[in-house]
Protein backbone atom coordinates (compact mmCIF):
# COMPACT_ATOMS: atom_id res chain seq x y z
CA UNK A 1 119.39 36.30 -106.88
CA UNK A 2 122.59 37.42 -108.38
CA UNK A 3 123.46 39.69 -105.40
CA UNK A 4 123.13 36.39 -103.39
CA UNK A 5 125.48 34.65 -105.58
CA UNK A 6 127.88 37.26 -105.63
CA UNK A 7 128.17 37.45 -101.61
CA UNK A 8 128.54 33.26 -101.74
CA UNK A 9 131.46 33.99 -103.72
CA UNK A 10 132.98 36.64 -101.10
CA UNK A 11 131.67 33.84 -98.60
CA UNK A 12 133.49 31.08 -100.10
CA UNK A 13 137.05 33.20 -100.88
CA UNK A 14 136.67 33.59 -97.15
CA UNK A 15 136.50 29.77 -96.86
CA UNK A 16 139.74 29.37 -99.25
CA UNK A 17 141.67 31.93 -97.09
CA UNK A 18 140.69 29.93 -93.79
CA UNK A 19 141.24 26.65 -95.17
CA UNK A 20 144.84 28.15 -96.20
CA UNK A 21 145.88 29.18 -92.58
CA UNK A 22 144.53 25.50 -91.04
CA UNK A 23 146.93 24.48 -93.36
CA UNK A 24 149.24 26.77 -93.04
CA UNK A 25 148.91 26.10 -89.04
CA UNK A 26 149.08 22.44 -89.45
CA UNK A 27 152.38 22.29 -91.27
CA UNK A 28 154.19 25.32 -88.81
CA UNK A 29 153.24 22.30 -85.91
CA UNK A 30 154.62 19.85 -88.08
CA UNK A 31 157.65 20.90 -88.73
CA UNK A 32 158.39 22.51 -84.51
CA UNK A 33 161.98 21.42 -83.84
CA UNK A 34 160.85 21.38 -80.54
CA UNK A 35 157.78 19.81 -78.44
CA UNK A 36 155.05 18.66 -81.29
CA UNK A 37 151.49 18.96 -80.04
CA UNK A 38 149.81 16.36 -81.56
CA UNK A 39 146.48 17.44 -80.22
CA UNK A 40 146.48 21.28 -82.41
CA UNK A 41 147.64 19.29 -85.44
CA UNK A 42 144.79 17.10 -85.03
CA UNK A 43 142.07 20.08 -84.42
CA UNK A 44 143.95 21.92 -87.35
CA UNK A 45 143.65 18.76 -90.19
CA UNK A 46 140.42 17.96 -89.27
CA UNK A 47 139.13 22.10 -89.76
CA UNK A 48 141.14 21.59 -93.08
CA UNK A 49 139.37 18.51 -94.11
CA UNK A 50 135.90 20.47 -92.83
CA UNK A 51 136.79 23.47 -94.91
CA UNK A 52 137.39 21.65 -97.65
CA UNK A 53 134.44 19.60 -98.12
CA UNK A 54 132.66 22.46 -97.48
CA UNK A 55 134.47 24.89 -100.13
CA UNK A 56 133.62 21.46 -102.58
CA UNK A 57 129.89 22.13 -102.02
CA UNK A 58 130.01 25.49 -102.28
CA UNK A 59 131.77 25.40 -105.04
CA UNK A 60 129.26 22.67 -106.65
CA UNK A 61 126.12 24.66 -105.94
CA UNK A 62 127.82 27.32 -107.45
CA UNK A 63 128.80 26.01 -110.76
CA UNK A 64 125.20 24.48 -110.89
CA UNK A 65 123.51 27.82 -110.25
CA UNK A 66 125.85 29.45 -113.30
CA UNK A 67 125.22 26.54 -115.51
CA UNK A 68 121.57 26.93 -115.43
CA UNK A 69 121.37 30.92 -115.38
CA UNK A 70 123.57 30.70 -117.77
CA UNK A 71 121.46 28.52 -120.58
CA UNK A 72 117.93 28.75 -118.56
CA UNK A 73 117.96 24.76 -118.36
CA UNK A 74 120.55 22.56 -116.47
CA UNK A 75 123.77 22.40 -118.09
CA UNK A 76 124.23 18.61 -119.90
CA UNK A 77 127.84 18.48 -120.32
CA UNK A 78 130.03 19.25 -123.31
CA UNK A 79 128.88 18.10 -126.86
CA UNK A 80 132.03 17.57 -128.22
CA UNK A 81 132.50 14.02 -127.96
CA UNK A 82 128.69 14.00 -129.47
CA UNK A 83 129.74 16.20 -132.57
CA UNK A 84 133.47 14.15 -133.45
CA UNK A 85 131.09 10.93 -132.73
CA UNK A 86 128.71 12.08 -135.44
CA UNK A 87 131.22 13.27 -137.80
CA UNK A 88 133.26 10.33 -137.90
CA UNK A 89 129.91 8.17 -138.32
CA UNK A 90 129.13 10.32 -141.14
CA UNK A 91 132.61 10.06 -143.00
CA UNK A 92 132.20 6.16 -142.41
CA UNK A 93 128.81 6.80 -144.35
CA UNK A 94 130.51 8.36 -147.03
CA UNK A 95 132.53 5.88 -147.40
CA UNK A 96 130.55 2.82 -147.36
CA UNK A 97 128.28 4.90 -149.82
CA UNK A 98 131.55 5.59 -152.09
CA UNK A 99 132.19 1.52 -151.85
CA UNK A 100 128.04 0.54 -152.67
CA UNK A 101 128.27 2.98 -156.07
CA UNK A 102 131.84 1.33 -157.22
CA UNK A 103 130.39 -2.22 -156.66
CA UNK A 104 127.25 -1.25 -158.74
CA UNK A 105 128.83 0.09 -161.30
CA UNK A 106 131.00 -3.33 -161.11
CA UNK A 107 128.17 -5.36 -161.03
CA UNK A 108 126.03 -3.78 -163.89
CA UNK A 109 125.59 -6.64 -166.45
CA UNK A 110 127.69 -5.78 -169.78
CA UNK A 111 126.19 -6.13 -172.92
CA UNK A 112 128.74 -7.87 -175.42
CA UNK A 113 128.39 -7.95 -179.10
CA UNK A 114 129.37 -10.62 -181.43
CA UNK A 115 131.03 -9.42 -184.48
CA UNK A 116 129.46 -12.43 -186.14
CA UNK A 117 125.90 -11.77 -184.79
CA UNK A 118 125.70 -9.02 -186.25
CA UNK A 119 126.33 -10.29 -189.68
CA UNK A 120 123.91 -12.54 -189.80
C-alpha cells in the first residue's frame, strides 16, 4: 500500500508540473503583443482549473491516507484548542476554589468573650 502511495505522489508532482505550464501557457497568450487567441486561452484556463481540482483531491486523499496510517484511526484534528480550553477552565477552578475557602474562613462564626462574663 505504501508503494501505491508513493507512485500517487510521483503522479500528482506530475499534475503540479502540468498545471504549471497551462498556466504558464495561458499567461504567454495573454500577454501576445500581437493577435490574442481567445480560443487557446480558453482551452488552457479551463485544463488549469481541471488540474487543479484534481491536484485538490489528490492531495485530500492523500493527507487522509497519512493521517490514518499514521495513528491507525482517522486523524480528529489538533487538540490544542481542547488542552488551552481545559487549562484555562481549570485555573478558573482554582480560583473560584481560592475565593469559596477565603469566604469560609470569613464567614466562620467568632466566638467573643466578655471580660465581665468571665468574672462572674
Amino acid at each position: 500500500m505504501a508503494m501505491k502511495e508513493l507512485q500517487n505522489l510521483v503522479h500528482l508532482e506530475s499534475a503540479v508540473i502540468q498545471t504549471v505550464q497551462y498556466a504558464q501557457s495561458t499567461l504567454d497568450e495573454m500577454s501576445r503583443d500581437s493577435e490574442i487567441n481567445t480560443q487557446k486561452i480558453k482551452a488552457d484556463a479551463q485544463l488549469f482549473m481541471k488540474s487543479i481540482q484534481h491536484i485538490n483531491e489528490k492531495l485530500i486523499q492523500t493527507i487522509s491516507y497519512l493521517s490514518t496510517v499514521s495513528t491507525a484511526v482517522p486523524h480528529g484534528g489538533s487538540v490544542y484548542n481542547s488542552e488551552k480550553d481545559f487549562h484555562l477552565a481549570h485555573e478558573h477552578c482554582s480560583l473560584v476554589m481560592d475565593r469559596l475557602n477565603k469566604l469560609d474562613k470569613k464567614s466562620k462564626p467568632r466566638i467573643f468573650v466578655l471580660e465581665n462574663s468571665m468574672n462572674s
